[in-house]
C-alpha atoms as a PDB file:
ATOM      1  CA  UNK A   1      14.448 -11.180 -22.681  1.00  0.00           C
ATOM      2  CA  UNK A   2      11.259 -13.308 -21.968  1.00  0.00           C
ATOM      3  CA  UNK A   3       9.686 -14.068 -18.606  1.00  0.00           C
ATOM      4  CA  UNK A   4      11.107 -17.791 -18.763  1.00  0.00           C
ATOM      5  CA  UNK A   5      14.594 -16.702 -19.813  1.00  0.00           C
ATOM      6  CA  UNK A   6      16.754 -15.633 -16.774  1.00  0.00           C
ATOM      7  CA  UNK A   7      19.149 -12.474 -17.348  1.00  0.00           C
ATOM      8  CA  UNK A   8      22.259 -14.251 -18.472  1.00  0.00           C
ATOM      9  CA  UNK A   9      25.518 -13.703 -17.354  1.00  0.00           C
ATOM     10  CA  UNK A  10      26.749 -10.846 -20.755  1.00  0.00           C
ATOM     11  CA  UNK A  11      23.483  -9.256 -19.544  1.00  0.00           C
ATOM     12  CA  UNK A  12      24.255  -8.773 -16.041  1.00  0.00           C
ATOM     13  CA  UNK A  13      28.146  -7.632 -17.397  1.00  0.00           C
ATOM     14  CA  UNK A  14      26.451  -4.489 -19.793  1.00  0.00           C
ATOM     15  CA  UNK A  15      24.242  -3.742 -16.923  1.00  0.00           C
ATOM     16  CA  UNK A  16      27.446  -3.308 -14.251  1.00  0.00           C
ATOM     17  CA  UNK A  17      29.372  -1.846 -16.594  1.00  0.00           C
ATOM     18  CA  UNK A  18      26.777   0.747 -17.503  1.00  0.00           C
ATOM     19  CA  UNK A  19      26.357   1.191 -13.746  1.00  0.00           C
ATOM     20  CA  UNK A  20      30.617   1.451 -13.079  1.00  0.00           C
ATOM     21  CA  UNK A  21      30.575   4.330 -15.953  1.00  0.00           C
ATOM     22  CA  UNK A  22      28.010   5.943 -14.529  1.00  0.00           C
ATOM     23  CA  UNK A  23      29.920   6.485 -11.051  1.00  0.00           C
ATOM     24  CA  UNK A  24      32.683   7.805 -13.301  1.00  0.00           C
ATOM     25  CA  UNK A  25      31.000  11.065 -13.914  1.00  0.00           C
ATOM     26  CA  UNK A  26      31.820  14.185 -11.909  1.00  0.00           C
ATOM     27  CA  UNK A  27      31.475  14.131  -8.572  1.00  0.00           C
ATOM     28  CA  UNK A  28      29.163  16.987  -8.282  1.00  0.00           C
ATOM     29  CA  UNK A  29      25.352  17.615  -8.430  1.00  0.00           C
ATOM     30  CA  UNK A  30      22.774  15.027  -7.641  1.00  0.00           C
ATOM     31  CA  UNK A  31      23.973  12.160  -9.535  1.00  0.00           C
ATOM     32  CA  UNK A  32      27.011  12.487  -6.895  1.00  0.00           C
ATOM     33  CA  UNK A  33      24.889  12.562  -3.918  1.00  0.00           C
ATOM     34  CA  UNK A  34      22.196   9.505  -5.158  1.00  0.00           C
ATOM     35  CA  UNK A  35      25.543   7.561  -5.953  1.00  0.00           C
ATOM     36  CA  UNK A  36      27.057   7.990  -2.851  1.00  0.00           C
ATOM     37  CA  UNK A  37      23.937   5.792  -0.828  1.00  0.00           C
ATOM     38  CA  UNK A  38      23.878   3.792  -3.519  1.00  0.00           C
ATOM     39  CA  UNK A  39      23.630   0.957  -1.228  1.00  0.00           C
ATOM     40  CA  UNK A  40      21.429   2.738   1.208  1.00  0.00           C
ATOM     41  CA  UNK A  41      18.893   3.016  -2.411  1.00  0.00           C
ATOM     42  CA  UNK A  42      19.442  -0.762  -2.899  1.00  0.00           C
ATOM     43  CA  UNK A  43      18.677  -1.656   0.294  1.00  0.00           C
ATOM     44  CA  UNK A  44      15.121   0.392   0.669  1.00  0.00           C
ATOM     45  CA  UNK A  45      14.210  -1.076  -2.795  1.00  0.00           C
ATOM     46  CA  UNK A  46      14.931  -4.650  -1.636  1.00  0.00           C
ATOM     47  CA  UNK A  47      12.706  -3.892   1.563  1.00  0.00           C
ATOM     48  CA  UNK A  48       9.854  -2.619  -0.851  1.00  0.00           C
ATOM     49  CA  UNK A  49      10.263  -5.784  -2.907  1.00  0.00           C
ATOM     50  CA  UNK A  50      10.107  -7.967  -0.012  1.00  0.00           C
ATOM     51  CA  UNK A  51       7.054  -5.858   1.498  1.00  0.00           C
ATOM     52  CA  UNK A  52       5.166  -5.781  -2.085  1.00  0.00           C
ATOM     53  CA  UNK A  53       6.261  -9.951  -2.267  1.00  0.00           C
ATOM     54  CA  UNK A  54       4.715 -10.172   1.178  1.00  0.00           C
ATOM     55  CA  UNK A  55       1.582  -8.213   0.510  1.00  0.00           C
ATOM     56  CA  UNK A  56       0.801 -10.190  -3.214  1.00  0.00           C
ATOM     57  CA  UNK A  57       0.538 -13.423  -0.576  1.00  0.00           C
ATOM     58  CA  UNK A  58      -1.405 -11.490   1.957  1.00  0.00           C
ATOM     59  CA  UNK A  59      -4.334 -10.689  -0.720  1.00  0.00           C
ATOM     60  CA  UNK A  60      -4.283 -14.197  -2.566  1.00  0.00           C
ATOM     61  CA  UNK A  61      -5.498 -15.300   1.026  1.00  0.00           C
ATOM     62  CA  UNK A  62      -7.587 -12.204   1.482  1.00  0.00           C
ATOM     63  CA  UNK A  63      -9.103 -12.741  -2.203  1.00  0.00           C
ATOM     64  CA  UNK A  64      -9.519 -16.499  -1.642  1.00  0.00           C
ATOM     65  CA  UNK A  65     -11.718 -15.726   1.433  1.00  0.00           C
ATOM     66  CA  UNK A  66     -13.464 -13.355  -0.627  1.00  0.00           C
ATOM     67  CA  UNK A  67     -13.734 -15.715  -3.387  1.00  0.00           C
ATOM     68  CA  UNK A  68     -14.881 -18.757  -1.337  1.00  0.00           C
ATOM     69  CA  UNK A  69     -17.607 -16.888   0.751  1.00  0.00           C
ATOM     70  CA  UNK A  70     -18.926 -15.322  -2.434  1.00  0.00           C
ATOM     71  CA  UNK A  71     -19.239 -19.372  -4.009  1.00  0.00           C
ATOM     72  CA  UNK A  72     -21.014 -20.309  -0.345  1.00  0.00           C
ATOM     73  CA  UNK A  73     -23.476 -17.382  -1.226  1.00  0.00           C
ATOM     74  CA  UNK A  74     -23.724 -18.728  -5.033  1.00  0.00           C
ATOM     75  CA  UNK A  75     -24.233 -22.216  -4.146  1.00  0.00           C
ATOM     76  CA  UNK A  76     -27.026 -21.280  -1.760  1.00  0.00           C
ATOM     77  CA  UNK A  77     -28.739 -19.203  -3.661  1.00  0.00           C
ATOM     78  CA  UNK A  78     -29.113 -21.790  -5.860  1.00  0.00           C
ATOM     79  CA  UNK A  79     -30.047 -24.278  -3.845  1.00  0.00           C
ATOM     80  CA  UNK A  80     -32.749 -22.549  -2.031  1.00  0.00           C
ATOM     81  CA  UNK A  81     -33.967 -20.126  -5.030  1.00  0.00           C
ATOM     82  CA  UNK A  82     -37.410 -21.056  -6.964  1.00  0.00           C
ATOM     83  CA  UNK A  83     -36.677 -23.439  -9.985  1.00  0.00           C
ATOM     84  CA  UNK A  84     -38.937 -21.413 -12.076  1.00  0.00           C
ATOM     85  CA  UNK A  85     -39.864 -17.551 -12.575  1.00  0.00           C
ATOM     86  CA  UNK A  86     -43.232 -16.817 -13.683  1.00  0.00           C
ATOM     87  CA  UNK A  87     -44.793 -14.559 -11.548  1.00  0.00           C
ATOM     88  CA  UNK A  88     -43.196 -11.645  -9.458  1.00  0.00           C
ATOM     89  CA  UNK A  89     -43.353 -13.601  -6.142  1.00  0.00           C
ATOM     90  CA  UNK A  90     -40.909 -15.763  -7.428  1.00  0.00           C
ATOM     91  CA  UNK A  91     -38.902 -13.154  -8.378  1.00  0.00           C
ATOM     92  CA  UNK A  92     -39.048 -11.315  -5.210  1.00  0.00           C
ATOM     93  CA  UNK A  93     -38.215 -15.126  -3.634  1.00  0.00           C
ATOM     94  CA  UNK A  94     -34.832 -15.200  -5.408  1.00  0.00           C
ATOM     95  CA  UNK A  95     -33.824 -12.176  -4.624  1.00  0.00           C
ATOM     96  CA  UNK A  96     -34.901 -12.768  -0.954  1.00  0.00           C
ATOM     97  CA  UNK A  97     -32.811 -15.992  -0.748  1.00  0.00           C
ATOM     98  CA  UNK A  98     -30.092 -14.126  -2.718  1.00  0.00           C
ATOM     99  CA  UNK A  99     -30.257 -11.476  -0.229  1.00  0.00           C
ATOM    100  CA  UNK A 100     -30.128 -13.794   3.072  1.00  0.00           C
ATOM    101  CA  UNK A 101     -27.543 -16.300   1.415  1.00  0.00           C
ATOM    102  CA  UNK A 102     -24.658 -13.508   0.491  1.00  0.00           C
ATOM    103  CA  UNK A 103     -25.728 -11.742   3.855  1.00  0.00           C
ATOM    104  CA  UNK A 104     -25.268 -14.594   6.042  1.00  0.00           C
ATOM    105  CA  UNK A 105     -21.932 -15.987   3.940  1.00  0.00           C
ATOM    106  CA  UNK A 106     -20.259 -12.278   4.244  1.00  0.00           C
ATOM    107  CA  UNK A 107     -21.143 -11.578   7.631  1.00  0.00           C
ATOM    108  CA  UNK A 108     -20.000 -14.463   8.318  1.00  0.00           C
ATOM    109  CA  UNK A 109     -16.785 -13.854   6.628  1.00  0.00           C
ATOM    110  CA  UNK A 110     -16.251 -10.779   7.866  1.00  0.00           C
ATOM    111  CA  UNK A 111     -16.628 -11.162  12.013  1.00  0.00           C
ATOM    112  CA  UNK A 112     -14.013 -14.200  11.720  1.00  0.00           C
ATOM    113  CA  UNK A 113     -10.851 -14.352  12.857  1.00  0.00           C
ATOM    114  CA  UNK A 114      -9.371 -15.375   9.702  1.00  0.00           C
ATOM    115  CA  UNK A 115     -10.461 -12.954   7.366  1.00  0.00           C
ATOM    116  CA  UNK A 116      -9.524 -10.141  10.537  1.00  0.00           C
ATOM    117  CA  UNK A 117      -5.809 -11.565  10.394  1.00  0.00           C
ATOM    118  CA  UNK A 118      -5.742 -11.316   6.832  1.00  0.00           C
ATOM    119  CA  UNK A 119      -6.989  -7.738   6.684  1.00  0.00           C
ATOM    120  CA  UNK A 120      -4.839  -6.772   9.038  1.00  0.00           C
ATOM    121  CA  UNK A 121      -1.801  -8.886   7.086  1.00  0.00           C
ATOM    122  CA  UNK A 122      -2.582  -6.481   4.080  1.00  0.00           C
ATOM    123  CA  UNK A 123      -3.459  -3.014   5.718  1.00  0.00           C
ATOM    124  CA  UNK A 124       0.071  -3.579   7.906  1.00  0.00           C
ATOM    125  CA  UNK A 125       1.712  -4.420   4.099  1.00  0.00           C
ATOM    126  CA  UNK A 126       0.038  -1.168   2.651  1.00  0.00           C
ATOM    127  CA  UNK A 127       1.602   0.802   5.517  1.00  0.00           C
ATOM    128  CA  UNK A 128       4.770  -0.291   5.219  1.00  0.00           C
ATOM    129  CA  UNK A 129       4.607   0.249   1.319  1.00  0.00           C
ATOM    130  CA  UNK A 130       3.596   3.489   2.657  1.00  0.00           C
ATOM    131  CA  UNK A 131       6.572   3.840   4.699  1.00  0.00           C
ATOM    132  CA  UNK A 132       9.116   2.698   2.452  1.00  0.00           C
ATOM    133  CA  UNK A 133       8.200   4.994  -0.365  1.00  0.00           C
ATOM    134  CA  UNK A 134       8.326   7.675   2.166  1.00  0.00           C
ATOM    135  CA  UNK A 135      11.515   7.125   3.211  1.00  0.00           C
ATOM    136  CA  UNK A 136      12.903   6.543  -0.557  1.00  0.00           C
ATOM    137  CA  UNK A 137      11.113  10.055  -1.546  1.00  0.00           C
ATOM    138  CA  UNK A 138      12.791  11.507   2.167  1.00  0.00           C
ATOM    139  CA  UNK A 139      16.238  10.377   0.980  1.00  0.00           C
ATOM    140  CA  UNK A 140      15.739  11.904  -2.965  1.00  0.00           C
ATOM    141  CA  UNK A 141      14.721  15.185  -1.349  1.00  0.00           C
ATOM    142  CA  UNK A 142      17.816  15.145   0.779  1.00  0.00           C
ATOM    143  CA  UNK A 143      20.186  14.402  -2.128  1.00  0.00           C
ATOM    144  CA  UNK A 144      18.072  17.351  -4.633  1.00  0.00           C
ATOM    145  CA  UNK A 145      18.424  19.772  -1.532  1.00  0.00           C
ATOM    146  CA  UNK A 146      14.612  19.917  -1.423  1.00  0.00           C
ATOM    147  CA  UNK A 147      12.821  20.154   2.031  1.00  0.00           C
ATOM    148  CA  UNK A 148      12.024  16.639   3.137  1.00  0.00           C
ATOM    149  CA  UNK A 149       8.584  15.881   4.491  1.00  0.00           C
ATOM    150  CA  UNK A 150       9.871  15.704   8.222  1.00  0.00           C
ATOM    151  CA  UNK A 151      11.112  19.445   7.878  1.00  0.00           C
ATOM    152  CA  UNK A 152       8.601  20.520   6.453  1.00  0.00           C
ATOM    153  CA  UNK A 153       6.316  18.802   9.455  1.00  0.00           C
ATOM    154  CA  UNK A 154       8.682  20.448  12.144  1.00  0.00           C
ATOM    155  CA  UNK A 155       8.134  23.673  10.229  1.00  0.00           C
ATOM    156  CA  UNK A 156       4.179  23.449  10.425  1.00  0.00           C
ATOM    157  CA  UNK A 157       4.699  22.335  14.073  1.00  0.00           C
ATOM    158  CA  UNK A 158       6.859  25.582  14.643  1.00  0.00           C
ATOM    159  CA  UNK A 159       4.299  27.733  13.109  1.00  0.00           C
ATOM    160  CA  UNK A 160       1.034  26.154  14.651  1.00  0.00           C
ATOM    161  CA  UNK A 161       2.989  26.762  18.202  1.00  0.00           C
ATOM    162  CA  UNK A 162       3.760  30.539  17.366  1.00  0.00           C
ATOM    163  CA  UNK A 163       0.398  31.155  16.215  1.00  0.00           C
ATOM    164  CA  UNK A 164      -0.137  29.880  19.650  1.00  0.00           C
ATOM    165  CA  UNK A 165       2.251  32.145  21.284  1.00  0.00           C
ATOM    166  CA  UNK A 166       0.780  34.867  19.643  1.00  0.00           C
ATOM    167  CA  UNK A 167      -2.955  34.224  20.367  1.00  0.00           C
ATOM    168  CA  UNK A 168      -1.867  33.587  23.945  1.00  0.00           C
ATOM    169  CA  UNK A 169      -0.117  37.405  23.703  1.00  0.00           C
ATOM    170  CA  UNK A 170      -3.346  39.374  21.986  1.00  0.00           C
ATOM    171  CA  UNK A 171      -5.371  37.779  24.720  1.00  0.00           C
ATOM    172  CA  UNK A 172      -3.131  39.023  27.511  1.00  0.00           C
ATOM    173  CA  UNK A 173      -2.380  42.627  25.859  1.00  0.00           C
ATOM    174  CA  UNK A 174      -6.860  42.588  25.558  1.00  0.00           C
ATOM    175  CA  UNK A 175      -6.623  43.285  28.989  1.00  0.00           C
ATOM    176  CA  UNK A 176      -4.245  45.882  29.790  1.00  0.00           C
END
């Protein structure tokens, strides 16, 4: 199958089939528990698709502001940088212009509001790529009867407060 060929219609057939036998297998163990959310699985992965889709457009415009300030800097530089290099003032000229040009095109670029709302476009998308990974890797603990990351966090919150508790007692038995 190439990128310009679409999964035809046998294709999509094998695959379901293969899928359907699979759910035929005893209904014990971990393949039993990941087949029973199946659609709770398909769901998460569609919402990481749609977040990674999401995110791919957020940094083309990120990249693009990137790209065009770093062109503005280019194009200035050359405009303003000496024609010729034969002494070491003129190289310490260019790299003066060079300097101010890319300094003045990314500081601009960086205190407007467009490139802020694109920043913030991807950092939300890299969150929620965050989040969605945690809750697929919450939900395959769950089914391999592993700890999941919130127990273990209400664990470590149980322990911090008895450590606590039990500073709070030495201090008042220190006393006595």
């Amino acid at each position: 199958m190439t990128d310009n060929n679409p999964i035809t219609l046998e294709q999509f057939n094998k695959m379901f089939n293969t899928w359907a036998e699979t759910m035929k297998l005893p209904t014990i163990g971990p393949m039993f528990a990941f087949s029973k959310e199946f659609g709770e699985y398909a769901n998460e992965f569609i919402n990481l698709g749609k977040t990674m889709a999401e995110m791919k457009a957020n940094l083309e415009q990120y990249w693009s502001l990137i790209n065009t300030a770093y062109v503005q800097a280019s194009s200035e530089t050359a405009a303003k940088a000496p024609k010729q290099f034969l002494t070491k003032e003129d190289f310490e000229n260019y790299k003066k212009v060079m300097t101010d040009a890319f300094e003045n095109a990314f500081t601009g670029l960086f205190s407007s509001a467009e490139f802020s709302k694109a920043y913030g476009k991807v950092f939300t998308n890299q969150l929620d790529i965050t989040k969605e990974f945690q809750n697929i890797i919450e939900r395959n603990s769950k089914a391999l009867n592993l700890p999941t990351k919130s127990e273990i966090d209400e664990m470590l919150k149980d322990i911090h407060d008895l450590k606590k508790r039990v500073r709070d007692l030495e201090k008042g038995n220190e006393g006595k």
